[in-house]
N, C-alpha and C. Protein backbone atom coordinates (compact mmCIF):
# COMPACT_ATOMS: atom_id res chain seq x y z
N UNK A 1 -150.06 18.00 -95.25
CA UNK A 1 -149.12 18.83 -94.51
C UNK A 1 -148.90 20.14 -95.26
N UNK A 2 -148.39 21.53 -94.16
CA UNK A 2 -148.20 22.50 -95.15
C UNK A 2 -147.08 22.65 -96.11
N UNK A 3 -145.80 22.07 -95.72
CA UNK A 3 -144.90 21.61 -97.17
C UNK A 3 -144.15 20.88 -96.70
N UNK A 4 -143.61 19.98 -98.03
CA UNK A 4 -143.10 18.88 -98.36
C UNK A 4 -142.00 18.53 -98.22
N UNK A 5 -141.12 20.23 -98.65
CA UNK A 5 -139.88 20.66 -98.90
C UNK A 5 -139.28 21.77 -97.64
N UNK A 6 -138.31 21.24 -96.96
CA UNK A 6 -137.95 22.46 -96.13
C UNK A 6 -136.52 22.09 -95.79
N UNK A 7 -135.74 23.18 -96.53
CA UNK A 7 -134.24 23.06 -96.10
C UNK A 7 -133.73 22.66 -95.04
N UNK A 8 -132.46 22.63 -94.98
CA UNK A 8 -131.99 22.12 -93.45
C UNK A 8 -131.83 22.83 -92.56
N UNK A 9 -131.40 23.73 -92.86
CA UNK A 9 -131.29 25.18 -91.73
C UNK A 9 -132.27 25.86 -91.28
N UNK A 10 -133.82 25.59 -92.32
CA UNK A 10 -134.98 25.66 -91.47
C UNK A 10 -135.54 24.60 -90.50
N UNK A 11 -135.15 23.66 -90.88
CA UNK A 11 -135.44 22.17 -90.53
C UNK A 11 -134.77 22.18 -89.10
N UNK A 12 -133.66 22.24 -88.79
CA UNK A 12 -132.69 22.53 -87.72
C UNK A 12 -133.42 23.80 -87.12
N UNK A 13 -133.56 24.89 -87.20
CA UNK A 13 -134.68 25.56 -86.36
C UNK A 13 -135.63 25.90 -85.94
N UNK A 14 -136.18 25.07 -86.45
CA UNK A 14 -137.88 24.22 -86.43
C UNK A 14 -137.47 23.51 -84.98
N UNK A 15 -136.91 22.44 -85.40
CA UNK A 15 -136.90 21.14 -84.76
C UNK A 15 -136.17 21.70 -83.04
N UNK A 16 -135.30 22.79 -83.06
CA UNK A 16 -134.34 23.47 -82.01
C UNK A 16 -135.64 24.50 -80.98
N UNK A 17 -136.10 24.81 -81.93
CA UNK A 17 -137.01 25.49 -81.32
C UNK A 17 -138.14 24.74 -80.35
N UNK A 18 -138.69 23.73 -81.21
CA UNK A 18 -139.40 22.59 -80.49
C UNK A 18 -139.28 22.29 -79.07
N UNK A 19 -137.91 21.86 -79.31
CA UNK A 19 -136.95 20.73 -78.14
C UNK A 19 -136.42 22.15 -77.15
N UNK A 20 -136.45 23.30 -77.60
CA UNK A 20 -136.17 24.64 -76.52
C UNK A 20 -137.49 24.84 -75.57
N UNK A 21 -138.66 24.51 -76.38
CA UNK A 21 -139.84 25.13 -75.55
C UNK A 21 -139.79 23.87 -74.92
N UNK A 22 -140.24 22.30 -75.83
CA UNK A 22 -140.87 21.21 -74.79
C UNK A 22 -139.87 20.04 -73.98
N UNK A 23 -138.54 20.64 -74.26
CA UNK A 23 -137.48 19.35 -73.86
C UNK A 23 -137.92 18.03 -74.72
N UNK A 24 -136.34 17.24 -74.34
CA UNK A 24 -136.74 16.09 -75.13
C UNK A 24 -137.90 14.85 -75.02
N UNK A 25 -137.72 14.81 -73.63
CA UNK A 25 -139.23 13.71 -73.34
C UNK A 25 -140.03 14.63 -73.79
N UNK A 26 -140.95 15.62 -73.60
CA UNK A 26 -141.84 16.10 -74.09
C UNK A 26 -142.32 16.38 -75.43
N UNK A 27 -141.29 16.39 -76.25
CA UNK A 27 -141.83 16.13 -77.75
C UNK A 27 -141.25 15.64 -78.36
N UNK A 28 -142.49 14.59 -78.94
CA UNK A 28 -143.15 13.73 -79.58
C UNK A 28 -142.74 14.06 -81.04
N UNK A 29 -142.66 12.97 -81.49
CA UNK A 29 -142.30 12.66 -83.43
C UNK A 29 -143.67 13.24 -83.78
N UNK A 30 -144.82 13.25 -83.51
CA UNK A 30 -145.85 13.99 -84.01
C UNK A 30 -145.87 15.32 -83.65
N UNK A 31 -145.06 16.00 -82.87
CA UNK A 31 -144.83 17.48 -82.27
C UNK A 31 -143.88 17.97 -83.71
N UNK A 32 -142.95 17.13 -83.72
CA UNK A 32 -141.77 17.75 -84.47
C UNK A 32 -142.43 17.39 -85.97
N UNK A 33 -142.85 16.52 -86.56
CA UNK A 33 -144.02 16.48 -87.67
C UNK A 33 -144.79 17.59 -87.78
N UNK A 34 -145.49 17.88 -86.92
CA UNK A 34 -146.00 19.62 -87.27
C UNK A 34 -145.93 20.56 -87.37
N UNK A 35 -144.48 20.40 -86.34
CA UNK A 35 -143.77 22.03 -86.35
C UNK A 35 -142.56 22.38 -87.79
N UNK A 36 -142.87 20.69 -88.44
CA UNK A 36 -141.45 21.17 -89.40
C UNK A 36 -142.61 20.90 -90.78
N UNK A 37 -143.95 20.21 -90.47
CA UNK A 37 -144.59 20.37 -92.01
C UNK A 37 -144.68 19.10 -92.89
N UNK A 38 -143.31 18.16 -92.32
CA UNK A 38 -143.34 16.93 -92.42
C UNK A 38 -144.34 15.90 -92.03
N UNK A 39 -144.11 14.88 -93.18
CA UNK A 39 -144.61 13.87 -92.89
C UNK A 39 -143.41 13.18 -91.78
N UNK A 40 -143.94 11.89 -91.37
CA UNK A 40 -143.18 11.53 -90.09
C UNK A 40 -142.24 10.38 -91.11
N UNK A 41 -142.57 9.59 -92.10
CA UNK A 41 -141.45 9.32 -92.75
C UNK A 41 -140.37 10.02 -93.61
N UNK A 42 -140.70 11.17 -93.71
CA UNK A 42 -139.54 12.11 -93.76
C UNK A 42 -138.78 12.51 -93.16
N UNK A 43 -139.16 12.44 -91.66
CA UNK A 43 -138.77 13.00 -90.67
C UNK A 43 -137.42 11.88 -90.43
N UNK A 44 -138.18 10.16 -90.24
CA UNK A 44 -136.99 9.20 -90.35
C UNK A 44 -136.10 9.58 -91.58
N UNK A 45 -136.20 9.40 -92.75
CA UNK A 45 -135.46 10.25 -93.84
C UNK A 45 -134.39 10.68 -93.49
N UNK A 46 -134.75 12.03 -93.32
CA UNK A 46 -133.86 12.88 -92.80
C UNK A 46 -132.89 12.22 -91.37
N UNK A 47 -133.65 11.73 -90.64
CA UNK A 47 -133.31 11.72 -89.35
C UNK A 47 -133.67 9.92 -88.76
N UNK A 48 -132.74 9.16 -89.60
CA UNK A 48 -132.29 7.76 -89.58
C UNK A 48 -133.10 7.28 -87.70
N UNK A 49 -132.67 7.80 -87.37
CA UNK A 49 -132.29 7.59 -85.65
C UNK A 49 -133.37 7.78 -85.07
N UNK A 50 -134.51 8.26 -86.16
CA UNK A 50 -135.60 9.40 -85.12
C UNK A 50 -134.97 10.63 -84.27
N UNK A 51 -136.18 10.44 -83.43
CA UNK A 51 -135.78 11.80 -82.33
C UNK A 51 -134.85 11.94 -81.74
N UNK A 52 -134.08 11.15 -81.49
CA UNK A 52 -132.51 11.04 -81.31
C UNK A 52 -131.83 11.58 -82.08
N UNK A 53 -131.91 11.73 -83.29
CA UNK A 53 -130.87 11.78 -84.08
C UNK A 53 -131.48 13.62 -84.46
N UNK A 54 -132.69 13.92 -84.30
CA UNK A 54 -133.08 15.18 -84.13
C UNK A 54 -132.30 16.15 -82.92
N UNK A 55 -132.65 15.41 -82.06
CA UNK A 55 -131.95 16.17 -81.02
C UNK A 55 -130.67 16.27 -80.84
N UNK A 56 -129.84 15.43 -81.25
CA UNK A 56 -128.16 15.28 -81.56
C UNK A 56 -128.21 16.86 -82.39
N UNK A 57 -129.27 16.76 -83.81
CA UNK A 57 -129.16 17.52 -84.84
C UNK A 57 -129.50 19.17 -83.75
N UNK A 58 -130.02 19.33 -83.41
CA UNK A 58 -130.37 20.84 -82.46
C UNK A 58 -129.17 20.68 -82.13
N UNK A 59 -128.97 20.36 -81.30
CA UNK A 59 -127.57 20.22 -80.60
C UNK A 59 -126.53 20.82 -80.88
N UNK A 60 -126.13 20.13 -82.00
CA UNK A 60 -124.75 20.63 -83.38
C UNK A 60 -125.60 21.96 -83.96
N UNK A 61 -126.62 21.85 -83.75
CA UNK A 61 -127.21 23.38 -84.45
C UNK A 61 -126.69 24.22 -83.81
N UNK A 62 -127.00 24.64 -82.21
CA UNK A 62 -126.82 25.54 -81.39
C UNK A 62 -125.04 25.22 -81.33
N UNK A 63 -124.72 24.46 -80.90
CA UNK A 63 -122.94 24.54 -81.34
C UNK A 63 -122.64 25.26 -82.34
N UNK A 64 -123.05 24.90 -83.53
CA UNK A 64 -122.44 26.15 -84.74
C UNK A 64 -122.91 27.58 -84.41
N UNK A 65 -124.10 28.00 -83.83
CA UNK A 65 -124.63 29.08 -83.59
C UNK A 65 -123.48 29.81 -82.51
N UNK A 66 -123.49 28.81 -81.47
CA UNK A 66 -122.57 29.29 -79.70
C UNK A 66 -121.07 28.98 -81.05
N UNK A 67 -120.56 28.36 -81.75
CA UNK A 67 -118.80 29.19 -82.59
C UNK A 67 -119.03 29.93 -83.23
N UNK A 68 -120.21 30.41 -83.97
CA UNK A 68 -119.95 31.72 -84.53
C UNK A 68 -120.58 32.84 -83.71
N UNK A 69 -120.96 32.80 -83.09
CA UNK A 69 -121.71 34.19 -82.58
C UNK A 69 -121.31 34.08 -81.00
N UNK A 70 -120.34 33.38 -80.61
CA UNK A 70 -120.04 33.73 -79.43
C UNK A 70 -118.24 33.27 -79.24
N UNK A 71 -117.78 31.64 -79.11
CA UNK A 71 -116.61 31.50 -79.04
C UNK A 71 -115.44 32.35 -80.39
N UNK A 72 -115.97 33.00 -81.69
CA UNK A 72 -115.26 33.41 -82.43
C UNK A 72 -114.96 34.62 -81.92
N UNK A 73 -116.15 35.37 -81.84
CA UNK A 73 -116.01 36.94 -81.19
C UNK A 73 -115.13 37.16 -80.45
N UNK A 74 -115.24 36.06 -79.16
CA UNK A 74 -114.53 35.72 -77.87
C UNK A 74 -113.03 36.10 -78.38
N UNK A 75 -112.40 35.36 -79.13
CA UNK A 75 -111.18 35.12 -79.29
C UNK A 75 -110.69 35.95 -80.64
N UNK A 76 -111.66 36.88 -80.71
CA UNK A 76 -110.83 37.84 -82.39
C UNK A 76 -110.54 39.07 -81.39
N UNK A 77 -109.54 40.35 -82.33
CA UNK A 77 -109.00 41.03 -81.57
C UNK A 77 -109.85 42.17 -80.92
N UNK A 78 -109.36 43.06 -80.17
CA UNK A 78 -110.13 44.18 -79.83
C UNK A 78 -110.04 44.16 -78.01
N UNK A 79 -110.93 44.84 -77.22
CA UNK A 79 -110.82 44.89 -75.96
C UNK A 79 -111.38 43.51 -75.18
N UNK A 80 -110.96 42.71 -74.64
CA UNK A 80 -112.16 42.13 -73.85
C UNK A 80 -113.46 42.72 -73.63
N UNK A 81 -113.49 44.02 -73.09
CA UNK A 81 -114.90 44.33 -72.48
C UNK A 81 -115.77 44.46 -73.71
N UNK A 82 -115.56 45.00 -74.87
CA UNK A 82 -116.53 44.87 -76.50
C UNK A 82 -116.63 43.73 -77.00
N UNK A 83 -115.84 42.87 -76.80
CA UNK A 83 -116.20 41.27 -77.31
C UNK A 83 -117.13 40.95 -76.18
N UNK A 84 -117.12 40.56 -75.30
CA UNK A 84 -118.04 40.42 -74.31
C UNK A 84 -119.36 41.17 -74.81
N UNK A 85 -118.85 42.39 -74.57
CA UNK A 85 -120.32 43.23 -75.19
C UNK A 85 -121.05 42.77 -76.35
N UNK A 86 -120.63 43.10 -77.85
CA UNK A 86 -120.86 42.16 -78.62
C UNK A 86 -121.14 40.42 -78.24
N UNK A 87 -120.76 39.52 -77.51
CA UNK A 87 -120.97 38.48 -77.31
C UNK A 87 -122.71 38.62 -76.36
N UNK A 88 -122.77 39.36 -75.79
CA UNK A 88 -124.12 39.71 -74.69
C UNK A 88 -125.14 40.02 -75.90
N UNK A 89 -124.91 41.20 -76.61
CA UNK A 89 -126.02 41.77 -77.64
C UNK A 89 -126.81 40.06 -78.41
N UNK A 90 -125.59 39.19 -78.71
CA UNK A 90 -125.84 37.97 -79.62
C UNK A 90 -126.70 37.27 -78.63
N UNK A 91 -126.24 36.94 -77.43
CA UNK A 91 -127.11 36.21 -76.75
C UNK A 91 -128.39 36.81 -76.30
N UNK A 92 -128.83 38.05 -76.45
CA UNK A 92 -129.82 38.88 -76.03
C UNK A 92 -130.46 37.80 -77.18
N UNK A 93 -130.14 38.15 -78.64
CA UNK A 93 -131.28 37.96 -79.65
C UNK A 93 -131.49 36.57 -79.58
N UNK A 94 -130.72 35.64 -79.34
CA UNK A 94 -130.90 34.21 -78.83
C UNK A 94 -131.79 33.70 -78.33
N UNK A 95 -131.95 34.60 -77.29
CA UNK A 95 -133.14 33.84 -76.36
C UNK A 95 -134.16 35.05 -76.31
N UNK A 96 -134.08 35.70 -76.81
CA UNK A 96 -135.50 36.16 -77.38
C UNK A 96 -135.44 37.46 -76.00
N UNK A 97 -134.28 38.13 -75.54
CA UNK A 97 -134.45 39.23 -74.50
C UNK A 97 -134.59 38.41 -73.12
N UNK A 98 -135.24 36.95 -73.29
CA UNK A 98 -134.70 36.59 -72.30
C UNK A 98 -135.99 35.77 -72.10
N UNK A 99 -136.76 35.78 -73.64
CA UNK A 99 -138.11 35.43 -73.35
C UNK A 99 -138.10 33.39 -73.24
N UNK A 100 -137.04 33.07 -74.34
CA UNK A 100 -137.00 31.95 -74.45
C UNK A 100 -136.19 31.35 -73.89
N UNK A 101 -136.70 29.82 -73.43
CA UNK A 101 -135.27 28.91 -73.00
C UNK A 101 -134.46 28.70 -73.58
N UNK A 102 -133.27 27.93 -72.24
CA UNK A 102 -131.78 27.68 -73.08
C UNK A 102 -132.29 26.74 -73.48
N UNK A 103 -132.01 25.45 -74.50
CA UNK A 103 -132.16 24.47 -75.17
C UNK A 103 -130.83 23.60 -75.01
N UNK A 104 -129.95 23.86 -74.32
CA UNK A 104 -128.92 23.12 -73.49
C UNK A 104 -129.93 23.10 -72.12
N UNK A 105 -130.37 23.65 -71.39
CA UNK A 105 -130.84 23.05 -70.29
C UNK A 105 -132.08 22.20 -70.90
N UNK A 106 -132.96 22.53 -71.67
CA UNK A 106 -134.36 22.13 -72.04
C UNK A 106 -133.58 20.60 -72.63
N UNK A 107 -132.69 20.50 -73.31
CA UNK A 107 -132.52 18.97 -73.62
C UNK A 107 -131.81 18.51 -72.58
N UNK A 108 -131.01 18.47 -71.67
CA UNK A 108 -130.78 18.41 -70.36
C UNK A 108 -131.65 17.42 -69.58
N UNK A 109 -132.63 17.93 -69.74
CA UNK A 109 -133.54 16.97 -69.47
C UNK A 109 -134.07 15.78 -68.98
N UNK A 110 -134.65 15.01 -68.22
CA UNK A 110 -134.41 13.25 -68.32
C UNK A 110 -134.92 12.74 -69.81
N UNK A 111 -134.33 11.72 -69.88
CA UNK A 111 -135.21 11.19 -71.11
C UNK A 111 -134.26 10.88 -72.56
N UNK A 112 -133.06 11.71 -72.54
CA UNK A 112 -131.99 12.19 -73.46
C UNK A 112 -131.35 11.10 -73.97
N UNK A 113 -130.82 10.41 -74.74
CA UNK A 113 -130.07 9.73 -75.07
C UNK A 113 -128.47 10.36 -74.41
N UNK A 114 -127.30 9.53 -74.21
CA UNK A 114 -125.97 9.35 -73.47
C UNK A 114 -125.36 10.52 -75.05
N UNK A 115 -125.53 10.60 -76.26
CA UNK A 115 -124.86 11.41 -77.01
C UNK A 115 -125.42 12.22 -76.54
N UNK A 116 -126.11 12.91 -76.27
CA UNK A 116 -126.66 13.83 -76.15
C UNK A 116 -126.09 14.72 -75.05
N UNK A 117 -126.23 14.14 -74.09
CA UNK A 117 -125.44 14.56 -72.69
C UNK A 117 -123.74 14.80 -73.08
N UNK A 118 -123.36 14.03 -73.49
CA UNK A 118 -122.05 14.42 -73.63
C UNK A 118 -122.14 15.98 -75.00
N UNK A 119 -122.56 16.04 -75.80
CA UNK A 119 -122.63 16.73 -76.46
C UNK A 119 -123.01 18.43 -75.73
N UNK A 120 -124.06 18.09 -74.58
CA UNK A 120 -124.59 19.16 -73.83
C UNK A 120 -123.49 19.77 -73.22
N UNK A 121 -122.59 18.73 -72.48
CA UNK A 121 -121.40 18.58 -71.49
C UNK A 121 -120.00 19.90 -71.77
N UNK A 122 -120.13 18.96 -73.66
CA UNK A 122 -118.64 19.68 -73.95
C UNK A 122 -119.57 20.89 -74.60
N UNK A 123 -120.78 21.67 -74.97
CA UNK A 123 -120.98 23.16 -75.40
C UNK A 123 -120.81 23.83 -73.87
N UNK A 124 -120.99 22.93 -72.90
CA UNK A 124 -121.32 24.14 -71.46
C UNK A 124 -119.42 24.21 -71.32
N UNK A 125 -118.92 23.07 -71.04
CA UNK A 125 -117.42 23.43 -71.22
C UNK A 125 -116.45 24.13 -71.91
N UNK A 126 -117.28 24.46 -73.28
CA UNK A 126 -116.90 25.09 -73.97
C UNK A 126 -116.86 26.64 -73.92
N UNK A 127 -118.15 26.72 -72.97
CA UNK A 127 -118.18 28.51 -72.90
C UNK A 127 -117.41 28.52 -72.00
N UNK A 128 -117.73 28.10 -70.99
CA UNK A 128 -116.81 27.96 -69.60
C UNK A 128 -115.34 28.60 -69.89
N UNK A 129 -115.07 27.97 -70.80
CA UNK A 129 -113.50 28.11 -71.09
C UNK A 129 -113.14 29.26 -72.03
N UNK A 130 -114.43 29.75 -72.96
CA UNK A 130 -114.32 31.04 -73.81
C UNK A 130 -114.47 32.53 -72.66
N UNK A 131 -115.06 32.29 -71.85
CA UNK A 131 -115.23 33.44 -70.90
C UNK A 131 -114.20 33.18 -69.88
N UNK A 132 -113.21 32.10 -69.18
CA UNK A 132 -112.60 32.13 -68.63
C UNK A 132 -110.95 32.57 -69.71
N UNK A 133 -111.08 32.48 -71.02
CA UNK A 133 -110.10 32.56 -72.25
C UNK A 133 -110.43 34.57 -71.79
N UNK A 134 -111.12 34.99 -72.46
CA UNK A 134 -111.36 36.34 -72.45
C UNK A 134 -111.10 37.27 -71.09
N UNK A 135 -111.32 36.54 -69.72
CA UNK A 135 -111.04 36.83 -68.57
C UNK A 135 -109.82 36.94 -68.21
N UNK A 136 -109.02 36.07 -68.67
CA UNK A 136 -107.28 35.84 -68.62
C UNK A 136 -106.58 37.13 -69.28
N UNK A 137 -107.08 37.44 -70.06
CA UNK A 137 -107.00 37.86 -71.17
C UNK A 137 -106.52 39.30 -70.64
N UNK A 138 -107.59 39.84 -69.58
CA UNK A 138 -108.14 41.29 -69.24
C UNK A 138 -107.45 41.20 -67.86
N UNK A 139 -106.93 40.46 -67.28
CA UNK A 139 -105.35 40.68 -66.32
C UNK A 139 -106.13 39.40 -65.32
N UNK A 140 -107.22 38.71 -65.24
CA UNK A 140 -107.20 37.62 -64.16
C UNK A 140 -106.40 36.80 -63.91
N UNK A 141 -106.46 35.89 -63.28
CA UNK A 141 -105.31 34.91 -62.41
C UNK A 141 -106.31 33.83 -63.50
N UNK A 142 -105.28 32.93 -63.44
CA UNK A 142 -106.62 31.20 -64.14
C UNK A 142 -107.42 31.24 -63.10
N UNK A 143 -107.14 31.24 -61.92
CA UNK A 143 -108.69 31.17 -61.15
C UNK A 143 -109.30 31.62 -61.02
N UNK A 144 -109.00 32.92 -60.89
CA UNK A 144 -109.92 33.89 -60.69
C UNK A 144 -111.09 34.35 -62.00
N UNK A 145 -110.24 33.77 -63.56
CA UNK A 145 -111.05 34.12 -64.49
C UNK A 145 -111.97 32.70 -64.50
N UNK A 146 -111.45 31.97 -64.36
CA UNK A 146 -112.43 30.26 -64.31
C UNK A 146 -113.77 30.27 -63.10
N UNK A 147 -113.55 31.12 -62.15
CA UNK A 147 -114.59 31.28 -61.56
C UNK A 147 -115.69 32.61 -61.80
N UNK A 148 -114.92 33.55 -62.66
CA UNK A 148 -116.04 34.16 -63.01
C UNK A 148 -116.80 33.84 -64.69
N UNK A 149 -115.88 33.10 -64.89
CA UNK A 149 -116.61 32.36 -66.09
C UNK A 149 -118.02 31.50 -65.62
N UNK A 150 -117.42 30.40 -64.64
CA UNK A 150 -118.67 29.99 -63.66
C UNK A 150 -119.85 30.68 -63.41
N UNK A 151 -119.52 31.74 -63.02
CA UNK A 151 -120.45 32.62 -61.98
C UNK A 151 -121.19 33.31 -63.45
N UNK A 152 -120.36 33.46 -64.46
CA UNK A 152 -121.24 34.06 -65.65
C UNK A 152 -122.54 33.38 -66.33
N UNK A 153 -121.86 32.10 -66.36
CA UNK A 153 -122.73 30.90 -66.97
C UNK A 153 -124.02 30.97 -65.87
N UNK A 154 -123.48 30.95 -64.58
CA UNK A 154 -124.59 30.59 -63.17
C UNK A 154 -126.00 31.80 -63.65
N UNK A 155 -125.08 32.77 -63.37
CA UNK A 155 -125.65 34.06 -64.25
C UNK A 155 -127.26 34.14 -64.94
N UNK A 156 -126.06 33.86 -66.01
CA UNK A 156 -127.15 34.05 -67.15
C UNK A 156 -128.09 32.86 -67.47
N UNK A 157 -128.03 31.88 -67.09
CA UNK A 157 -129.03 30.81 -66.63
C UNK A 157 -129.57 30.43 -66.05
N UNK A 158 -129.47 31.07 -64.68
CA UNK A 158 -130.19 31.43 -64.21
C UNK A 158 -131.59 32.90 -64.28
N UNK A 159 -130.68 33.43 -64.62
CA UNK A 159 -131.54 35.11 -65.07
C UNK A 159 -132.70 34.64 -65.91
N UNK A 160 -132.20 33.40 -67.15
CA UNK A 160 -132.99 33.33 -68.10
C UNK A 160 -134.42 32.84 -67.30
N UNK A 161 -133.85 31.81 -66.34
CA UNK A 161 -135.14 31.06 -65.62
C UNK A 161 -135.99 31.84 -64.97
N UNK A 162 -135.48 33.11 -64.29
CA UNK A 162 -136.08 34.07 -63.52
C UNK A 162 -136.91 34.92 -64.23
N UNK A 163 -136.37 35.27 -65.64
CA UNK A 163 -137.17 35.89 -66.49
C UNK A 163 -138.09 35.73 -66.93
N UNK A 164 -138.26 34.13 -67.43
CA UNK A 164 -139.45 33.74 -67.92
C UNK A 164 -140.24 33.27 -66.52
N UNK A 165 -140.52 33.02 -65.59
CA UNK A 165 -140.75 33.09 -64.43
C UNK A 165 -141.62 33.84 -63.98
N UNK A 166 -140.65 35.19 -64.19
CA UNK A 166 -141.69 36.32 -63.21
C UNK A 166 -142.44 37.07 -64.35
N UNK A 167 -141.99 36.91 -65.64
CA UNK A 167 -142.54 37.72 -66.96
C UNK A 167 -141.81 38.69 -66.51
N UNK A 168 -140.47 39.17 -66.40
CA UNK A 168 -139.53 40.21 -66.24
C UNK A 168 -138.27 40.04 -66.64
N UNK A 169 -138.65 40.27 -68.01
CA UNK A 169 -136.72 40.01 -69.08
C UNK A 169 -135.92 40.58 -68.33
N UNK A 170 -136.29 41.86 -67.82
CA UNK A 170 -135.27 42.71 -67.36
C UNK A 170 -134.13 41.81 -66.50
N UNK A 171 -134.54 41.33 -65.68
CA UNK A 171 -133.64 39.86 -64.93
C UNK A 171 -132.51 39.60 -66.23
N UNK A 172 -132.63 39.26 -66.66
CA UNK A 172 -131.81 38.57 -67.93
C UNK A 172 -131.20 39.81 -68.84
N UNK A 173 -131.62 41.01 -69.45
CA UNK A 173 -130.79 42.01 -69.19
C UNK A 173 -129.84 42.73 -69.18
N UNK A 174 -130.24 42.66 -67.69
CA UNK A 174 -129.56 42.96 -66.66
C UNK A 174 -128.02 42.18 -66.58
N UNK A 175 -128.02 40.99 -66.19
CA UNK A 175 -127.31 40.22 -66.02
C UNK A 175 -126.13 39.93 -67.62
N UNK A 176 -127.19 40.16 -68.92
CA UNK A 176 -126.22 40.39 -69.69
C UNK A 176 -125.09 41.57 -69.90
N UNK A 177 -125.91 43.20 -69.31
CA UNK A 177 -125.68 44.28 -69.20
C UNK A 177 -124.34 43.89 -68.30
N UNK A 178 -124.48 43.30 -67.01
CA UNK A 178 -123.14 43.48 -66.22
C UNK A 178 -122.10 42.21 -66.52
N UNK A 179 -122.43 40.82 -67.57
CA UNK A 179 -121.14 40.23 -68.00
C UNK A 179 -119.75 41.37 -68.57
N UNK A 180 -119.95 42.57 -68.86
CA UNK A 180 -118.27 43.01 -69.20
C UNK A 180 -117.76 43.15 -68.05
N UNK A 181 -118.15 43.64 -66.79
CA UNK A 181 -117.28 43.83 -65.45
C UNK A 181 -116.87 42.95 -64.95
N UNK A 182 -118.25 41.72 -64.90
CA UNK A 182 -117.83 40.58 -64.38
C UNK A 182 -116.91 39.85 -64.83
N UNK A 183 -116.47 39.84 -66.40
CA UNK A 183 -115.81 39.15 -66.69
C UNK A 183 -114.33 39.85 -67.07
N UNK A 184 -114.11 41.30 -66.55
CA UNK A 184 -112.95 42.00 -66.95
C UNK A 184 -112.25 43.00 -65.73
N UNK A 185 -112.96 42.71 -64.89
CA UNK A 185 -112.86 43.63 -63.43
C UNK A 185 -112.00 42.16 -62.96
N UNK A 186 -110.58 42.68 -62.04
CA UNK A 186 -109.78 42.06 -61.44
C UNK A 186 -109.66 42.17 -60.35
């Protein structure tokens, strides 16, 4: 193998990256063995559970990624519409302009273990509620900001699918470009 030794935080975006392009049924303990350099009893090692316990591990990866680079921003001071902004720029570099999948939908997936799903459940609830938090914020009604929180998420996960799709980031964007109105226009 090419090495022996690979931290965790490379290890965790190795393995995130994997499970972003092939979902969880689709790769294989010998997928994630090559993409991290490991041998496959290292891989148990590390990861008691197997691929389960990998994909739990992406999981909590992209969670720490979505509290610092998106729910913190969300909620520190300044205008709504620049946190948003700032929150869009982060997710631009995320998914690669719009090149790569979400890895909440890609583990989504059939095939997932029940932690997993719940884990998927409460990060999508979680934005839900950071963009409907920031919406309130900028004079909406609770409903009115809870549904364009919706419509943001619908959004941009959609855009992403359209993007890689037609080979036209611009879709995705775009759609990041207009989250400050959407989410601050009353």
């Amino acid at each position: 193998m090419a090495h022996s030794r690979i931290h965790d935080a490379e290890l965790s975006e190795k393995v995130l990256e994997l499970f972003r392009q092939q979902g969880y049924e689709g790769t294989s303990l010998s997928d994630l063995a090559a993409a991290t350099g490991l041998e496959k009893a290292s891989l148990y090692y590390r990861f008691p559970g197997g691929k389960k316990d990998m994909a739990l591990a992406a999981a909590a990866h992209v969670g720490q990624w979505f509290e610092a680079n998106i729910f913190t921003p969300l909620s520190e001071t300044g205008s709504p519409s620049e946190r948003i902004k700032t929150v869009a720029r982060k997710l631009r570099a995320f998914y690669g302009d719009g090149a790569k999948p979400c890895v909440l939908d890609s583990l989504s997936l059939r095939g997932g273990p029940p932690e997993l799903a719940a884990a998927l459940t409460n990060a999508y609830k979680a934005w839900l509620e950071s963009f409907a938090l920031v919406a309130r914020e900028s004079g909406m009604t609770r409903r009115l900001a809870e549904e364009r929180a919706r419509q943001a998420l619908i959004q941009i996960e959609g855009s992403l699918v359209l993007s890689r799709v037609t080979a036209n980031r611009k879709i995705f964007l775009d759609t990041l470009s207009a989250l400050p109105d959407l989410l601050t226009r009353t």
